[in-house]
Protein backbone atom coordinates (compact mmCIF):
# COMPACT_ATOMS: atom_id res chain seq x y z
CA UNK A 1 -130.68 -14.58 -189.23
CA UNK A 2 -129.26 -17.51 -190.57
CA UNK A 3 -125.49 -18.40 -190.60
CA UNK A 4 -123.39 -20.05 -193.00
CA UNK A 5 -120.70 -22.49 -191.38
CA UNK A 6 -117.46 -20.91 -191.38
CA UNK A 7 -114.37 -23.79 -192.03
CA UNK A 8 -113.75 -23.26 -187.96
CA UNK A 9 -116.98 -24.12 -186.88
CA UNK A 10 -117.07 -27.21 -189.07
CA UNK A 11 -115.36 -29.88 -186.86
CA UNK A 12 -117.51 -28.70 -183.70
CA UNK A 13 -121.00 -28.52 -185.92
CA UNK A 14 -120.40 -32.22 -187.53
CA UNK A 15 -119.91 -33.38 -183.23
CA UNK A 16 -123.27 -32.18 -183.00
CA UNK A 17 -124.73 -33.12 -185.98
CA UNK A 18 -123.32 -36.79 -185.25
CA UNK A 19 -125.41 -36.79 -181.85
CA UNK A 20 -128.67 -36.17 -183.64
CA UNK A 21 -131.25 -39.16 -183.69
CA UNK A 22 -131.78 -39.66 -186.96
CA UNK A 23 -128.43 -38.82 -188.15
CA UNK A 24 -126.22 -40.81 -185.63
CA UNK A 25 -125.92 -43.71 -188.57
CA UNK A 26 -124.00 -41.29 -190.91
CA UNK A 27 -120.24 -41.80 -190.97
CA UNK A 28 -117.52 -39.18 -191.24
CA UNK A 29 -117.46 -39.06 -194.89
CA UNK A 30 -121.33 -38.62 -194.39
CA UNK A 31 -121.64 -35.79 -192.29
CA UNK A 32 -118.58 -34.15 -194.07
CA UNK A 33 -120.97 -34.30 -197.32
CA UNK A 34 -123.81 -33.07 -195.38
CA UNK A 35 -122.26 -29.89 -193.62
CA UNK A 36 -122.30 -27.74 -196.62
CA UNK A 37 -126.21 -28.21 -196.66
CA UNK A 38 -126.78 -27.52 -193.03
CA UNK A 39 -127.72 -23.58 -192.45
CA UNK A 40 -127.18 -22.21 -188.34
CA UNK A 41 -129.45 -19.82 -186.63
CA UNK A 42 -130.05 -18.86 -182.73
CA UNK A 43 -133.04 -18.43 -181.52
CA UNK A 44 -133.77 -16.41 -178.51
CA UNK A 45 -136.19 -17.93 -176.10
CA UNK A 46 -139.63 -17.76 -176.39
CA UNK A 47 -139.23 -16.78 -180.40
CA UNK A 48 -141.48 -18.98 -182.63
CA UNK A 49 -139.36 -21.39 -185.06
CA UNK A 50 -142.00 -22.62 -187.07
CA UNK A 51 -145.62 -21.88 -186.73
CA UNK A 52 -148.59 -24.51 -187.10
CA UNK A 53 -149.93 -23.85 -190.84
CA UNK A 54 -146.65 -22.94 -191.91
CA UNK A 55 -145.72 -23.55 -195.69
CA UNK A 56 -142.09 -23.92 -195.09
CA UNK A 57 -140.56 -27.43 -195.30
CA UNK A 58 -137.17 -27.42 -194.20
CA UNK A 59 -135.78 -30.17 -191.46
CA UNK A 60 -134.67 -29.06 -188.11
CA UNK A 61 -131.35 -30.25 -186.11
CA UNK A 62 -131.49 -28.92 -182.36
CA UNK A 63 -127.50 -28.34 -181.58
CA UNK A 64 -128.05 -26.80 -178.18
CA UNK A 65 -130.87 -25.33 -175.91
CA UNK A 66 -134.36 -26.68 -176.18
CA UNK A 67 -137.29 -26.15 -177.65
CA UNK A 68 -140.99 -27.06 -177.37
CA UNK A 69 -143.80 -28.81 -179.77
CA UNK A 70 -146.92 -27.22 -179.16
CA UNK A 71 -150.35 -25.84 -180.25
CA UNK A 72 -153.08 -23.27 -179.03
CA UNK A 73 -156.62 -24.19 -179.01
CA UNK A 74 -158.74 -21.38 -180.02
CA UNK A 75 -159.91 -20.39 -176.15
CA UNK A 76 -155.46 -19.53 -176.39
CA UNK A 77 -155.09 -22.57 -174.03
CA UNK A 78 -151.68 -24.03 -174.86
CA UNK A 79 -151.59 -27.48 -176.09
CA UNK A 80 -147.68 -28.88 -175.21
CA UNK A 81 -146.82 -32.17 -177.46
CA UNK A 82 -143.02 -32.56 -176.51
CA UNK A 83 -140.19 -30.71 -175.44
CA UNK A 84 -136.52 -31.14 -177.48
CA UNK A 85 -132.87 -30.85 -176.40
CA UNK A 86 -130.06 -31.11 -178.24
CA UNK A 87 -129.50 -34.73 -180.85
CA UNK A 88 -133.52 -33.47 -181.60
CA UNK A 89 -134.91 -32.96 -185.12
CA UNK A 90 -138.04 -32.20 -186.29
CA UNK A 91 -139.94 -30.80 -189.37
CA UNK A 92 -139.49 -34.53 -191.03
CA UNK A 93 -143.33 -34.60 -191.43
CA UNK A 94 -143.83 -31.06 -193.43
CA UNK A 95 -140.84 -32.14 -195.18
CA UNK A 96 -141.83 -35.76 -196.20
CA UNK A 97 -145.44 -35.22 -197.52
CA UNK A 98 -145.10 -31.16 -198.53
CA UNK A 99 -148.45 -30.15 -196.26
CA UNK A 100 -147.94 -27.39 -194.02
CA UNK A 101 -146.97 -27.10 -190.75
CA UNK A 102 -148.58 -29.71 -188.11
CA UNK A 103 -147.68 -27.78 -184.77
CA UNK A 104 -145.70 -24.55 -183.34
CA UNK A 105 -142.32 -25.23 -182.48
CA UNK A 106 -140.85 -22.15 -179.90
CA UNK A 107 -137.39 -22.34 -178.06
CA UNK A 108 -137.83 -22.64 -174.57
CA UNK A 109 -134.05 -21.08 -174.27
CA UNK A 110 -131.69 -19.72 -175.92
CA UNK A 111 -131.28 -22.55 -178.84
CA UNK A 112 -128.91 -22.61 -181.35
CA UNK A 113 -130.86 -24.94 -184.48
CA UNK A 114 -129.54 -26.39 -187.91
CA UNK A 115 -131.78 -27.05 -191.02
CA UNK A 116 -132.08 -28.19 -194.45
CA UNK A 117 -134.64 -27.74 -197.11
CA UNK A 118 -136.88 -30.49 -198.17
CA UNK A 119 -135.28 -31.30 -201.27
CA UNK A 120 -132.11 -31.76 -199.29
CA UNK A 121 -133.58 -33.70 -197.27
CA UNK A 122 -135.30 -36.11 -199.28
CA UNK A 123 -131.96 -36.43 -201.62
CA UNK A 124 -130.38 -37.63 -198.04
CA UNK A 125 -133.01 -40.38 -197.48
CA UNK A 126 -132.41 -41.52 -200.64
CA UNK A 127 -128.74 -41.73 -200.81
CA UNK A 128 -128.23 -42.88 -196.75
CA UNK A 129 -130.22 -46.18 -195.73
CA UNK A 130 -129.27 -45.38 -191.95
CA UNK A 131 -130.60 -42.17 -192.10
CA UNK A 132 -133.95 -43.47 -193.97
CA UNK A 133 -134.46 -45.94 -191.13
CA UNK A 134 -134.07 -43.93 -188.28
CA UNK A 135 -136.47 -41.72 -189.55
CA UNK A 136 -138.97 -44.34 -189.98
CA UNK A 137 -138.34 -45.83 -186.80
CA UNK A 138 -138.88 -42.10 -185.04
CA UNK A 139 -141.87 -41.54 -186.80
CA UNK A 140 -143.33 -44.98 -185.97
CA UNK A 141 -142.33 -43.88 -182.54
CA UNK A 142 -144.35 -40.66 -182.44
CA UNK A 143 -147.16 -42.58 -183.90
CA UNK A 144 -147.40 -44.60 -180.77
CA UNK A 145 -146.75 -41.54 -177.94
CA UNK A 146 -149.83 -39.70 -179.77
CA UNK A 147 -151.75 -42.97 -179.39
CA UNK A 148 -150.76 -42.97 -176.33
CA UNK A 149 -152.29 -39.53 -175.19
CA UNK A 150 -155.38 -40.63 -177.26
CA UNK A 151 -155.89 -43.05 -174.80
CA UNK A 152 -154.63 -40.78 -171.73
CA UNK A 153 -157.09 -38.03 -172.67
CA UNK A 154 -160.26 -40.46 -172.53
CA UNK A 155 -159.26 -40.41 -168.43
CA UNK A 156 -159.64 -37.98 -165.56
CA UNK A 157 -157.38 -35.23 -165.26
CA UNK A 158 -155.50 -36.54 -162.38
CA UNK A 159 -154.69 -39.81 -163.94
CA UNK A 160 -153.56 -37.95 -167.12
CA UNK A 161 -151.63 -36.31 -164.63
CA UNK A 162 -149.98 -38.99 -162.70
CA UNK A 163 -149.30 -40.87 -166.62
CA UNK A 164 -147.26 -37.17 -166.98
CA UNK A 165 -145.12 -37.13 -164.10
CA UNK A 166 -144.15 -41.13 -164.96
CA UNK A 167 -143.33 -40.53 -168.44
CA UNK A 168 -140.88 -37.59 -167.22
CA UNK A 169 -139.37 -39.76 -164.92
CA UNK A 170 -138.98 -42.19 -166.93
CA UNK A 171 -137.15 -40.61 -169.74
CA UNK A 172 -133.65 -39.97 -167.60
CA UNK A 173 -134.38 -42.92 -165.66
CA UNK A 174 -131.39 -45.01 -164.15
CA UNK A 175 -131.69 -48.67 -163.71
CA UNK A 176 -131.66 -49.85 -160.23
CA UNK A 177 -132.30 -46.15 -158.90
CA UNK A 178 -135.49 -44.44 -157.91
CA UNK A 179 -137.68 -42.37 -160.29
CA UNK A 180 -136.80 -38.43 -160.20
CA UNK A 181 -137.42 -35.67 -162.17
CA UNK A 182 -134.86 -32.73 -162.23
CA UNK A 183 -135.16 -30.15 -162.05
CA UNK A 184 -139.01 -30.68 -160.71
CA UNK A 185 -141.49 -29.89 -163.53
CA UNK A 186 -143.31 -26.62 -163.53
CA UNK A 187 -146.96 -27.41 -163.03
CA UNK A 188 -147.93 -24.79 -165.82
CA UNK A 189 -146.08 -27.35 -168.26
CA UNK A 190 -147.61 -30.19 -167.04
CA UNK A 191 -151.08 -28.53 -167.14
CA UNK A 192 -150.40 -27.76 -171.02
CA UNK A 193 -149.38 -31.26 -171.88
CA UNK A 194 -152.62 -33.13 -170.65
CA UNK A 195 -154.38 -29.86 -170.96
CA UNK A 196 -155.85 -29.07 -167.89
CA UNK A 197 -154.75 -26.13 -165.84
CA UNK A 198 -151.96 -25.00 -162.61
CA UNK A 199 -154.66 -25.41 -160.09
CA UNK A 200 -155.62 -29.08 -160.82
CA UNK A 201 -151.40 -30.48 -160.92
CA UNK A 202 -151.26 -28.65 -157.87
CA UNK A 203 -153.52 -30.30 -155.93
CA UNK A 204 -152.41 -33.49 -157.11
CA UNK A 205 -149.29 -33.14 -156.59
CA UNK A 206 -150.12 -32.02 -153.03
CA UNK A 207 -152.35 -35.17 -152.44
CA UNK A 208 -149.60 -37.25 -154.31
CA UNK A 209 -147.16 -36.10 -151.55
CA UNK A 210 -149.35 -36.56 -148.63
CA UNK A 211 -149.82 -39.99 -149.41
CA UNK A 212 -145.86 -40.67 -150.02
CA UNK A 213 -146.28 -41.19 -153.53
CA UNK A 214 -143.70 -38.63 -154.49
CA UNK A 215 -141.48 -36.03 -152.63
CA UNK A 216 -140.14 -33.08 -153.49
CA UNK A 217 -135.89 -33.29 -153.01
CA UNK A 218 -133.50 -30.44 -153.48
CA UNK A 219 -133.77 -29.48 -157.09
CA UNK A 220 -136.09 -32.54 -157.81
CA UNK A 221 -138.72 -34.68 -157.46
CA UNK A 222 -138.58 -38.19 -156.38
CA UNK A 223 -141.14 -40.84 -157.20
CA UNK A 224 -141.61 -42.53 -154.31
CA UNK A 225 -144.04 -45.23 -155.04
CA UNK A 226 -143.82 -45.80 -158.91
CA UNK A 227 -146.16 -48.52 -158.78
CA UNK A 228 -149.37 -46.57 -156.77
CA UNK A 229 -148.56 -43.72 -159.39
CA UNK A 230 -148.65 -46.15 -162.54
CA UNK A 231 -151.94 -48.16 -160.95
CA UNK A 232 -153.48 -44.66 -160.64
CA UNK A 233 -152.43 -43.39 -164.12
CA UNK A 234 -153.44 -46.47 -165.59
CA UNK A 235 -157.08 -46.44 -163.90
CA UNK A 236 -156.78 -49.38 -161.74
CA UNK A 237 -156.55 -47.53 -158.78
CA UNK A 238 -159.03 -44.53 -157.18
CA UNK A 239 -155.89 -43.42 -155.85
CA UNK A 240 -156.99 -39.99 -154.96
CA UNK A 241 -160.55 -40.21 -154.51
């Protein structure tokens, strides 16, 4: 059930709050205001947060764990959008416009999540320019990554595929060092993200390796040959035909 912050887990809550993406902007006096506001509950893994077609509204803060964006089509196939760690929010959209939920959000792990109601949150836009930006500027962004998979979806499964295991890679990539992905993916999330199932990641991933595209390391998996995989993901190249 939901917590209310107790004055000793107020300094520790406003260091996480502060890491958040679209609250980063606030300053102290900020997040001081906004910690009375801010309601804590844990979530066990695998326990729905919010479920698609929802009415609730409130905004989402992911202080620790992670937790996954996601839909079922009606054969039960799951539909993945996005995973989120901790400095994650989400429930801006439900909030913003007052339809219901767009998606299921379920914790992956053992997540610890603080929210605010829609009225709260709106009264925050309003009163914090930094906060009203960076929430335009994520939305914009999210708006582009589903335009993205638009455009992913309209090509064969093994190029969505190969566009996957780039975009992972990508996201804790270090400049100058190769492409890896740690701990290596589990092909049953991969499969619900370009929807498709196990079998078909595994046996790209399998012809992937043979060919020296990617390896798997100890607790990872290197990209070997980021620009065969991107040629392939992008259709230029029959790469596995």
């Amino acid at each position: 059930m939901t917590s209310p912050v107790r004055s000793a887990e107020r300094a520790p809550l406003a260091q996480r709050l502060e890491r958040v993406d679209i609250l980063s902007g606030l300053g102290e006096r900020g997040l001081a205001a906004l910690l009375p506001m801010i309601r804590v509950r844990h979530y066990e893994s695998e326990q729905t947060i919010v479920g698609r077609l929802d009415p609730g509204r409130d905004v989402f803060f992911v202080l620790s764990g992670k937790v996954r964006v996601t839909t079922f089509a009606e054969s039960g196939r799951e539909v993945a959008f996005r995973d989120l760690g901790p400095g994650s929010s989400f429930g801006e959209i439900a909030a913003i416009d007052g339809e219901p939920r767009s998606a299921d959000v379920v914790a992956l792990e053992d997540s610890l999540l603080g929210s605010m109601t829609a009225q709260e949150f709106w009264a925050l836009l309003q009163r914090e320019p930094a906060v009203m930006k960076a929430t335009l500027v994520k939305l914009a962004r999210l708006v582009r990554a589903l335009s993205q998979r638009v455009h992913e979806f309209a090509s064969p499964v093994p190029a969505r595929i190969c566009a996957e295991y780039l975009r992972l890679a990508r996201l804790a990539a270090t400049p100058g060092a190769p492409l890896r992905i740690a701990p290596p993916p589990k092909h049953a999330d991969i499969a619900a993200t370009v929807v498709t199932h196990r079998e078909a990641v595994s046996r790209v991933q399998s012809e992937l390796a043979r060919r020296g595209v990617l390896a798997k390391g100890r607790g990872e998996l290197v990209i070997k040959d980021p620009a065969a995989l991107e040629r392939y993901a992008q259709g230029v190249e029959r790469l596995l035909d």
